[in-house]
PDB file of N, CA and C in Angstrom:
ATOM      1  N   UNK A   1      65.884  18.671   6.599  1.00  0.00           N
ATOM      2  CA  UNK A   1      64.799  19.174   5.766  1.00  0.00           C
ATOM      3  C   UNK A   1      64.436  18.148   4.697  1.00  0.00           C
ATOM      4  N   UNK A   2      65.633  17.464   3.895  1.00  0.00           N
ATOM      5  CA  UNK A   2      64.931  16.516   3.181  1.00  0.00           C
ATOM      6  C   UNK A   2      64.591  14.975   3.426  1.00  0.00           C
ATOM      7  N   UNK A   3      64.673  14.804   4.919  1.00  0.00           N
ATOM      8  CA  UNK A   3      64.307  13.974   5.711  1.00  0.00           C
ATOM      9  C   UNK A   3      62.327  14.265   5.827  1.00  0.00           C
ATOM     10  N   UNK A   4      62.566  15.140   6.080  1.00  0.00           N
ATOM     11  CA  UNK A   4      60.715  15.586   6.271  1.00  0.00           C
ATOM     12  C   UNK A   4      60.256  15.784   5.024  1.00  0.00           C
ATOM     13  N   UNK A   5      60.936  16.280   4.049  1.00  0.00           N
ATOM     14  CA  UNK A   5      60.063  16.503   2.966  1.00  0.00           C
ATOM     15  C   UNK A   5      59.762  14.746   2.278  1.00  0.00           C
ATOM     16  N   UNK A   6      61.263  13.779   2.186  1.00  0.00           N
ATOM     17  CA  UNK A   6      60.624  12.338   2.093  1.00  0.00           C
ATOM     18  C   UNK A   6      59.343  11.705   3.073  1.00  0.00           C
ATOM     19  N   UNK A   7      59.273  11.921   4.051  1.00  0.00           N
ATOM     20  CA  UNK A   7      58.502  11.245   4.910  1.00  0.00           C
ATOM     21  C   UNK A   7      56.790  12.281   4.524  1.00  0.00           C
ATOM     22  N   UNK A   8      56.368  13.367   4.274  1.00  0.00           N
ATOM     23  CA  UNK A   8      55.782  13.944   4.097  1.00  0.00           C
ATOM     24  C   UNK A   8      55.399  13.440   2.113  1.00  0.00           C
ATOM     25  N   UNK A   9      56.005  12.880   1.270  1.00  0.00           N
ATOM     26  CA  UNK A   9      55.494  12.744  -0.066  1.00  0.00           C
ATOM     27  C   UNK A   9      55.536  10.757   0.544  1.00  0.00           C
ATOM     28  N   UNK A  10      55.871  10.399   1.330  1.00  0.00           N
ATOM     29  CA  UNK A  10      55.575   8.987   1.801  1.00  0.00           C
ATOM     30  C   UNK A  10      54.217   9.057   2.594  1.00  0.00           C
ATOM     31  N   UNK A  11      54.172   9.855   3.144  1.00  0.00           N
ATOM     32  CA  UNK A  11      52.287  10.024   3.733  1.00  0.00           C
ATOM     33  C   UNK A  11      51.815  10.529   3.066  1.00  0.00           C
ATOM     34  N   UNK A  12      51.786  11.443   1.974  1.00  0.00           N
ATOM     35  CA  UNK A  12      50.987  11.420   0.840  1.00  0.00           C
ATOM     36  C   UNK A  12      50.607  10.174  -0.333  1.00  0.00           C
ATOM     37  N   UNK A  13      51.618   9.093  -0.180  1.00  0.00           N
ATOM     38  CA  UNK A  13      51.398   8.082  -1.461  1.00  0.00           C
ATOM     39  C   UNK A  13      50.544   7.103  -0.587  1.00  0.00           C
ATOM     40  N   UNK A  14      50.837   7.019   0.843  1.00  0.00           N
ATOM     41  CA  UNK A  14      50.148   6.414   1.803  1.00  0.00           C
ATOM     42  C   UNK A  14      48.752   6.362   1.707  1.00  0.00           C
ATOM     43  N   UNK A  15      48.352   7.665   2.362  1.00  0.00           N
ATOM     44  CA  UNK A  15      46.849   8.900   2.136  1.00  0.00           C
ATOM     45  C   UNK A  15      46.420   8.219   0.467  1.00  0.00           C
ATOM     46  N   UNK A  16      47.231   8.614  -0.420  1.00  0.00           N
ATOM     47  CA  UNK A  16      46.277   8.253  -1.714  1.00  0.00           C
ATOM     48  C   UNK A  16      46.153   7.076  -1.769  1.00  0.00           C
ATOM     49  N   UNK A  17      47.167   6.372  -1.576  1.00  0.00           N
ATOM     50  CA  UNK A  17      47.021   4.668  -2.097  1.00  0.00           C
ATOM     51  C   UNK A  17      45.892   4.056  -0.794  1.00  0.00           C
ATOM     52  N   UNK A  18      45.231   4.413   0.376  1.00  0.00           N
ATOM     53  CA  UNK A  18      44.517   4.189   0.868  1.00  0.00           C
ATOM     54  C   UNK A  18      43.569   4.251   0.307  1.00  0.00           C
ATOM     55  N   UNK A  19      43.444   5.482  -0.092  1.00  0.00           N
ATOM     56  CA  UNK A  19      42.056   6.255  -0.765  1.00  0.00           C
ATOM     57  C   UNK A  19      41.701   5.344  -2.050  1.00  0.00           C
ATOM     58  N   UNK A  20      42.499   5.407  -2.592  1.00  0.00           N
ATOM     59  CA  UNK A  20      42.386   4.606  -4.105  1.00  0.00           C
ATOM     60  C   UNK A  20      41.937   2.801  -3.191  1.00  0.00           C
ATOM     61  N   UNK A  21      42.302   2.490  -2.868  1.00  0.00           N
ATOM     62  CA  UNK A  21      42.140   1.232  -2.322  1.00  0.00           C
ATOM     63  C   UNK A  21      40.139   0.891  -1.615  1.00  0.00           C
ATOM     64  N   UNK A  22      39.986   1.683  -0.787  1.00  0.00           N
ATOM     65  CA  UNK A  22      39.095   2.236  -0.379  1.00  0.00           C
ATOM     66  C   UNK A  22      38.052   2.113  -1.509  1.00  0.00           C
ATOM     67  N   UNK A  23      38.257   3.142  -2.273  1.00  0.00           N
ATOM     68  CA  UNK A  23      37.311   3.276  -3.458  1.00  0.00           C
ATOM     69  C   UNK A  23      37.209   2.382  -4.672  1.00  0.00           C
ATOM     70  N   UNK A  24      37.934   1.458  -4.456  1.00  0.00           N
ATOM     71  CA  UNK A  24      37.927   0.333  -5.270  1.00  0.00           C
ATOM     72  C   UNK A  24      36.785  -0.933  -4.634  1.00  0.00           C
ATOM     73  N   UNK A  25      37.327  -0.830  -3.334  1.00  0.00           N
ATOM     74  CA  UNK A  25      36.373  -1.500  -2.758  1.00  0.00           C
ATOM     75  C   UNK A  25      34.959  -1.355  -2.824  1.00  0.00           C
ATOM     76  N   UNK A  26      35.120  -0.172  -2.688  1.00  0.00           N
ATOM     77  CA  UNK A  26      33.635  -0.101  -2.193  1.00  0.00           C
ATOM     78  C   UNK A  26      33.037  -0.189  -3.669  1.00  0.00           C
ATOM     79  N   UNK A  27      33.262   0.104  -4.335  1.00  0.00           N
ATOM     80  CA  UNK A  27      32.968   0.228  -6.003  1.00  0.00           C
ATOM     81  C   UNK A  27      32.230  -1.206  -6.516  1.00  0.00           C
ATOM     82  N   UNK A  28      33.841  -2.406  -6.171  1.00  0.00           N
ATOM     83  CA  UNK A  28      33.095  -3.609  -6.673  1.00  0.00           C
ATOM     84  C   UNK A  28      32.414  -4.449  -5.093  1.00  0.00           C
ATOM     85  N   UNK A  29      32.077  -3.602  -4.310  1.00  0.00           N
ATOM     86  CA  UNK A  29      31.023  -4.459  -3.332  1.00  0.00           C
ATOM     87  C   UNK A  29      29.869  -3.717  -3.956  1.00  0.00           C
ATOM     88  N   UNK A  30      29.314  -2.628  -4.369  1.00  0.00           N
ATOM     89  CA  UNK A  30      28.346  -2.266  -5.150  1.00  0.00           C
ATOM     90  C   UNK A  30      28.253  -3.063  -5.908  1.00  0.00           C
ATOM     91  N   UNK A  31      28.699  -3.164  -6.632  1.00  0.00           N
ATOM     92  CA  UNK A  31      28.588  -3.908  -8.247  1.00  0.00           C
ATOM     93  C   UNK A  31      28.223  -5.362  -7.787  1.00  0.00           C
ATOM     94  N   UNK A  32      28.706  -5.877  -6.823  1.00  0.00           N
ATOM     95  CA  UNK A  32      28.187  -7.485  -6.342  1.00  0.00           C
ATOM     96  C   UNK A  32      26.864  -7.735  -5.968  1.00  0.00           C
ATOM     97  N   UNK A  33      26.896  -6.085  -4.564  1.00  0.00           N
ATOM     98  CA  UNK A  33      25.175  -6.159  -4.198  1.00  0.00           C
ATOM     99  C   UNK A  33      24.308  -5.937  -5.004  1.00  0.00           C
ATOM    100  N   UNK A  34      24.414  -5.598  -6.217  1.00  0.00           N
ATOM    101  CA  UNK A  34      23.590  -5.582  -7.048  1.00  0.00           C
ATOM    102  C   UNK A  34      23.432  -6.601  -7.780  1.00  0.00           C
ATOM    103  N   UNK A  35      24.499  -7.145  -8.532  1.00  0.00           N
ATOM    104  CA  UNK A  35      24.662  -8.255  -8.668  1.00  0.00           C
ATOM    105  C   UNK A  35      23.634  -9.317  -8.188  1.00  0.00           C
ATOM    106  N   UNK A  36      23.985  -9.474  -6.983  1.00  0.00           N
ATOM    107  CA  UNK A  36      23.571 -10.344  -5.928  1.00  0.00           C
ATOM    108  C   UNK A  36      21.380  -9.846  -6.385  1.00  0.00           C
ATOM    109  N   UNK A  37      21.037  -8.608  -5.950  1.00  0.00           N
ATOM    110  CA  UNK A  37      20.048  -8.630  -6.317  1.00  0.00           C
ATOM    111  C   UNK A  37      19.119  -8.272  -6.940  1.00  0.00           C
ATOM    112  N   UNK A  38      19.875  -8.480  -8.334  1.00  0.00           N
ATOM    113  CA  UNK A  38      19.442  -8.704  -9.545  1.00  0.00           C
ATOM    114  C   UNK A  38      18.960 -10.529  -9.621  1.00  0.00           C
ATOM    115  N   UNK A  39      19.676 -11.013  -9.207  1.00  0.00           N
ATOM    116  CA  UNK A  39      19.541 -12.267  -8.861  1.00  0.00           C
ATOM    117  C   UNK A  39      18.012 -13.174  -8.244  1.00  0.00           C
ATOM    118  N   UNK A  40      18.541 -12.418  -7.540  1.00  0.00           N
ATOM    119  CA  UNK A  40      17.710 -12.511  -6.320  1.00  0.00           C
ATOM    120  C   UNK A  40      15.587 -11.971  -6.145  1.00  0.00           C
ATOM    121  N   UNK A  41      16.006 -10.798  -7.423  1.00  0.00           N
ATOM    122  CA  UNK A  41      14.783 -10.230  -8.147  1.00  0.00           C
ATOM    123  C   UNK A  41      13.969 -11.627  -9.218  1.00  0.00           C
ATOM    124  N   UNK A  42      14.799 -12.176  -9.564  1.00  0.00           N
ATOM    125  CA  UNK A  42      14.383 -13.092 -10.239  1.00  0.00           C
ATOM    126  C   UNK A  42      13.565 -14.208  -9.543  1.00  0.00           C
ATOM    127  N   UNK A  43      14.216 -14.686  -8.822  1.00  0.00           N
ATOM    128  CA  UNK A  43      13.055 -15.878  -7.671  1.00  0.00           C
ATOM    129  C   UNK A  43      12.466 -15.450  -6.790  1.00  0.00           C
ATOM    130  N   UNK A  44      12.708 -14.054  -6.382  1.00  0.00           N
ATOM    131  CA  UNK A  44      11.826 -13.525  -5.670  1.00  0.00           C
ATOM    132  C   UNK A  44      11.261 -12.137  -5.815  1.00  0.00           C
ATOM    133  N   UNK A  45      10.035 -12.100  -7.061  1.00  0.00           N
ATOM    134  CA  UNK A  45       9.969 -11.287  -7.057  1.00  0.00           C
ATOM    135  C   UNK A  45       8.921 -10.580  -6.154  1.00  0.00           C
ATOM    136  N   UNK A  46       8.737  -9.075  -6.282  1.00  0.00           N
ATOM    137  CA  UNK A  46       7.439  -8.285  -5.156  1.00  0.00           C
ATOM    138  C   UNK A  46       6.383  -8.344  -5.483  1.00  0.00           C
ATOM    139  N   UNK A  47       5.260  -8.327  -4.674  1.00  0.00           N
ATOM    140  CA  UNK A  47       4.310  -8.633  -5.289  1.00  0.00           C
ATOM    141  C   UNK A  47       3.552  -7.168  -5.383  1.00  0.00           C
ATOM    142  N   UNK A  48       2.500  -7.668  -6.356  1.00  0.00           N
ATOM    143  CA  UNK A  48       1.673  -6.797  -6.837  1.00  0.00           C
ATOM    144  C   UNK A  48       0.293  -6.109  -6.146  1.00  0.00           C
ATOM    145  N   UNK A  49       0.324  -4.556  -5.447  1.00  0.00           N
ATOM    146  CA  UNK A  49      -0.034  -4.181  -4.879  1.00  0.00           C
ATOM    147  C   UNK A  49      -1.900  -4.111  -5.706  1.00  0.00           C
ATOM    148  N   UNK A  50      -2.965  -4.641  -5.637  1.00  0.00           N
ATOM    149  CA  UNK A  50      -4.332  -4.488  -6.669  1.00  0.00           C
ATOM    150  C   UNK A  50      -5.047  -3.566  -5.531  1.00  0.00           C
ATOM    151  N   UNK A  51      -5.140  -2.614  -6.277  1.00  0.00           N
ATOM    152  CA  UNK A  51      -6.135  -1.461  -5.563  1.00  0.00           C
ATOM    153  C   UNK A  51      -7.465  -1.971  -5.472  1.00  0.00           C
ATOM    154  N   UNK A  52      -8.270  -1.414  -4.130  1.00  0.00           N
ATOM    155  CA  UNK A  52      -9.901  -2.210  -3.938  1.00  0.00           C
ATOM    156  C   UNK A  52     -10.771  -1.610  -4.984  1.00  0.00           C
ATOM    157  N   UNK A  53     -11.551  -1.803  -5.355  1.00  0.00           N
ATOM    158  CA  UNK A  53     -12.558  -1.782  -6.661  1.00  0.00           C
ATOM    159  C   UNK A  53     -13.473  -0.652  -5.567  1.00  0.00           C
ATOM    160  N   UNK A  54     -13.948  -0.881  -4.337  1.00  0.00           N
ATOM    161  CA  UNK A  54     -15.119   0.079  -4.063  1.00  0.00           C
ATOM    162  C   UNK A  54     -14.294   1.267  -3.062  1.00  0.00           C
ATOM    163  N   UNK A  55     -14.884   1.901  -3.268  1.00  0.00           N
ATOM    164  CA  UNK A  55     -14.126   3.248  -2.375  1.00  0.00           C
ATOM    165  C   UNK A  55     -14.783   3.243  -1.095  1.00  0.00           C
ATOM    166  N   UNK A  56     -13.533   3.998  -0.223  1.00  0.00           N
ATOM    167  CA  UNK A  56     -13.949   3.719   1.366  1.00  0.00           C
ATOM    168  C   UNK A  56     -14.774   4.798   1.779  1.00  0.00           C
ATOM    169  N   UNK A  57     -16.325   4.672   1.515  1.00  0.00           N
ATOM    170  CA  UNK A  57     -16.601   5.727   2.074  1.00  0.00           C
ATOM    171  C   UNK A  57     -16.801   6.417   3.340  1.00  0.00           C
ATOM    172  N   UNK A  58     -16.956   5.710   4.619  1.00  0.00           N
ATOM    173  CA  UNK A  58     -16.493   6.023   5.846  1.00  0.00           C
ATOM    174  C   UNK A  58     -15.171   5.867   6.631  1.00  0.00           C
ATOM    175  N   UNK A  59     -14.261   7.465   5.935  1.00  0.00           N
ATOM    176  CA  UNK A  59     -13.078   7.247   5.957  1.00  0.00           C
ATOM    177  C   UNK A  59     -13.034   7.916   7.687  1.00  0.00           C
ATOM    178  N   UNK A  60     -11.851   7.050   8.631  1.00  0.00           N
ATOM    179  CA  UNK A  60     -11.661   7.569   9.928  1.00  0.00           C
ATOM    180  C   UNK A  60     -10.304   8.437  10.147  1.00  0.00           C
ATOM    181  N   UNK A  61     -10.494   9.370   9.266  1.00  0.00           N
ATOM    182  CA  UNK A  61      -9.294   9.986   8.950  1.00  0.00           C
ATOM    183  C   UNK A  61      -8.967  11.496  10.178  1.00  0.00           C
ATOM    184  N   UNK A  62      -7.573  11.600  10.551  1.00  0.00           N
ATOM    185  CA  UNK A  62      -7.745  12.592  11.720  1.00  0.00           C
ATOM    186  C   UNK A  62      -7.583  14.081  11.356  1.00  0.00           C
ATOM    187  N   UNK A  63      -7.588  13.970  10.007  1.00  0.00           N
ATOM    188  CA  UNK A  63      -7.846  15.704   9.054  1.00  0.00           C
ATOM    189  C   UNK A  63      -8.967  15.637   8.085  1.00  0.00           C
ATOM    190  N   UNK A  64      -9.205  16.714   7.939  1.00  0.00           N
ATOM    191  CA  UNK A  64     -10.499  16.699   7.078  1.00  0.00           C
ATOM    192  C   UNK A  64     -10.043  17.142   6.154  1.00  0.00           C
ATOM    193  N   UNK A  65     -10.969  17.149   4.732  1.00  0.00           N
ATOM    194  CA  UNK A  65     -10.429  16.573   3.436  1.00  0.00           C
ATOM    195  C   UNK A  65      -9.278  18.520   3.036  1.00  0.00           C
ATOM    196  N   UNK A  66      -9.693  19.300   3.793  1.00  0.00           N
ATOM    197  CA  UNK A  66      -9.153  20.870   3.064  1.00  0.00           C
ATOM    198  C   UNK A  66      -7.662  20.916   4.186  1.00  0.00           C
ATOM    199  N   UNK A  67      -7.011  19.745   4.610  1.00  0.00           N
ATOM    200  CA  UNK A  67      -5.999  20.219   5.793  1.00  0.00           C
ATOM    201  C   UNK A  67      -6.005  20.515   6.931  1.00  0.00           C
ATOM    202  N   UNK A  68      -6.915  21.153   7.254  1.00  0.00           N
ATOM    203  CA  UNK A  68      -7.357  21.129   8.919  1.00  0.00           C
ATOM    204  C   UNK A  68      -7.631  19.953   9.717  1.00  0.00           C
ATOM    205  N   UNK A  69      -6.690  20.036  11.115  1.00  0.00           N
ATOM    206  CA  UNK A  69      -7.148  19.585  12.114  1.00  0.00           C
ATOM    207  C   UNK A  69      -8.439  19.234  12.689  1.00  0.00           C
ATOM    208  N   UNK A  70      -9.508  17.968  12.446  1.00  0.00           N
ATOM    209  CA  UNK A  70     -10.123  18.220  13.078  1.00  0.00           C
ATOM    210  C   UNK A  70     -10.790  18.499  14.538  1.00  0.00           C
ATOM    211  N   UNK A  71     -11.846  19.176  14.690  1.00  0.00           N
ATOM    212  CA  UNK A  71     -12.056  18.950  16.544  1.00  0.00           C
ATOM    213  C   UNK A  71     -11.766  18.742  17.276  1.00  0.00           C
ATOM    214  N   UNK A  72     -12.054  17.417  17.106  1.00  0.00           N
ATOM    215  CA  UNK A  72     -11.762  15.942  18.246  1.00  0.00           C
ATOM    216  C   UNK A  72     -10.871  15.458  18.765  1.00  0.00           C
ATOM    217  N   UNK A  73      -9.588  15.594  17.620  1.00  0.00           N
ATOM    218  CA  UNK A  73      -8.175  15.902  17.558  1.00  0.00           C
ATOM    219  C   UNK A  73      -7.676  17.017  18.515  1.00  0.00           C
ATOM    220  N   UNK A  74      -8.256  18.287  18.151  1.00  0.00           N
ATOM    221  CA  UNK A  74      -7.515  19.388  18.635  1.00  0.00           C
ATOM    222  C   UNK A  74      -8.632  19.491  20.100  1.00  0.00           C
ATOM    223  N   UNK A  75      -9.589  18.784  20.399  1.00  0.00           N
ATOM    224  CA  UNK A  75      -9.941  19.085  21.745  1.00  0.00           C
ATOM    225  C   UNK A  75      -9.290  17.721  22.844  1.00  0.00           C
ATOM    226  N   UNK A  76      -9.003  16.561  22.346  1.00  0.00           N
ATOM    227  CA  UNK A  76      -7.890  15.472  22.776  1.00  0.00           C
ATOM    228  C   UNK A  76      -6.559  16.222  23.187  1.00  0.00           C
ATOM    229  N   UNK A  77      -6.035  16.605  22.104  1.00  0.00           N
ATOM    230  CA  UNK A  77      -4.403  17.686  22.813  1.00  0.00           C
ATOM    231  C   UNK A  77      -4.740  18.648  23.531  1.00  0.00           C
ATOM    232  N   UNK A  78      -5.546  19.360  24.020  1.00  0.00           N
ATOM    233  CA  UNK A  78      -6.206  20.260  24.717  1.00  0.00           C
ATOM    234  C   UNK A  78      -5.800  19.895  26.103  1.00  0.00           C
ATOM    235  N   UNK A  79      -7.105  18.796  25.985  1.00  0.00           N
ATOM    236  CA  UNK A  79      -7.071  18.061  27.432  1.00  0.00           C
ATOM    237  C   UNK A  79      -5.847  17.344  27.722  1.00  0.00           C
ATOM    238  N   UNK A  80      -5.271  17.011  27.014  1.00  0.00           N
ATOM    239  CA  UNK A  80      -3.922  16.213  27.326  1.00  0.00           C
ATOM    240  C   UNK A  80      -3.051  17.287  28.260  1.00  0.00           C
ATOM    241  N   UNK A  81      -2.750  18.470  27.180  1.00  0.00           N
ATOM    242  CA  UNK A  81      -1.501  19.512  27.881  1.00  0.00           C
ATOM    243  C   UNK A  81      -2.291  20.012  29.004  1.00  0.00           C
ATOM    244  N   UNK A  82      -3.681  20.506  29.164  1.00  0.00           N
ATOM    245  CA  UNK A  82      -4.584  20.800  30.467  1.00  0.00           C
ATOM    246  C   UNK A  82      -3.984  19.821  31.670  1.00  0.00           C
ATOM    247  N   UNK A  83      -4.081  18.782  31.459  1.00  0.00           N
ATOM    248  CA  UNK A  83      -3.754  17.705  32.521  1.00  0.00           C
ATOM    249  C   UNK A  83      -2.241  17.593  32.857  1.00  0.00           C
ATOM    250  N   UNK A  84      -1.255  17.756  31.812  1.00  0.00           N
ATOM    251  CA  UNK A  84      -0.087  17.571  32.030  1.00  0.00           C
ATOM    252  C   UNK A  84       0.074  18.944  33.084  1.00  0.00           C
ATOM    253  N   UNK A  85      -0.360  20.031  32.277  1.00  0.00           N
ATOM    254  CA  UNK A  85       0.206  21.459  33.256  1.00  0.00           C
ATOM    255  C   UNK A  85      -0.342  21.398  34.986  1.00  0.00           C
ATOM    256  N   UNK A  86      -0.946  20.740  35.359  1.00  0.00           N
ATOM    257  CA  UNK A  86      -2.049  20.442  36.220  1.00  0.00           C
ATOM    258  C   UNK A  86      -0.939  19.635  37.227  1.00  0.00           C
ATOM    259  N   UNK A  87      -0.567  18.498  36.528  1.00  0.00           N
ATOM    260  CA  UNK A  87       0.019  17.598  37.154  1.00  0.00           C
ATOM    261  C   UNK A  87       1.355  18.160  37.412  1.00  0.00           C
ATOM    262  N   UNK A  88       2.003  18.679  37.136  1.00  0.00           N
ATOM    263  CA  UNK A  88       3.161  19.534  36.808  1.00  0.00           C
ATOM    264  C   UNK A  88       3.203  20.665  37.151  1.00  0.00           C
ATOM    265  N   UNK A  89       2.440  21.757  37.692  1.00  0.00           N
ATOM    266  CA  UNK A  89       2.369  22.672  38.644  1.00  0.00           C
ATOM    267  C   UNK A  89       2.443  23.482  37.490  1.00  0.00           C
ATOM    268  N   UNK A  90       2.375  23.466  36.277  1.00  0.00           N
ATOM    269  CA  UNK A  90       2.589  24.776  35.064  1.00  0.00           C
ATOM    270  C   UNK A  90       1.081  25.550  35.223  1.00  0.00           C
ATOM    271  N   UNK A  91      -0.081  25.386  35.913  1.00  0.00           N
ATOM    272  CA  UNK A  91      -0.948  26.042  35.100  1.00  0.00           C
ATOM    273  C   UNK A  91      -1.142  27.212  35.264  1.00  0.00           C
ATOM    274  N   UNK A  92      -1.576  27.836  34.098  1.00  0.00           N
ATOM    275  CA  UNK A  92      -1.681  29.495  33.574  1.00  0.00           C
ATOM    276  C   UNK A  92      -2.780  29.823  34.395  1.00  0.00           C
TER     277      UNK A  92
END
């Protein structure tokens, strides 16, 4: 019995001292990658996105401005699943 109970508080110091090890790691590889690009922000920084001055007024957008699907859209998937069920022996 106190054969198992040593070997059982020896896989527990095991288990933690992994854990602790583990989380050390990973801790200061954070701290580097950042490190690293913080660095790295400096010579390279992102560039600056300048919004267009005139607005798009012929927008080719596939919803219309209140959320709905338009038409053209919903008569395209129409014909699509029409053809698939067709080809596929499903039709209603």
């Amino acid at each position: 019995m106190d054969n198992m109970q040593q070997q059982f508080i020896e896989a527990g110091t095991l288990m933690l001292t992994g854990m602790v090890f583990v989380f050390v790691f990973l801790g200061v590889l954070i701290v580097f990658i950042n490190t690293v690009l913080a660095k790295l922000a400096v010579k390279f920084p992102d560039a600056i996105a300048v919004p267009s001055s005139r607005p798009n007024k012929k927008s080719k957008s596939k919803s219309t401005t209140n959320g709905e699907i338009s038409p053209a859209v919903v008569a395209a998937i129409s014909g699509a699943v029409k053809r698939y069920r067709t080809q596929h022996g499903q039709d209603k």
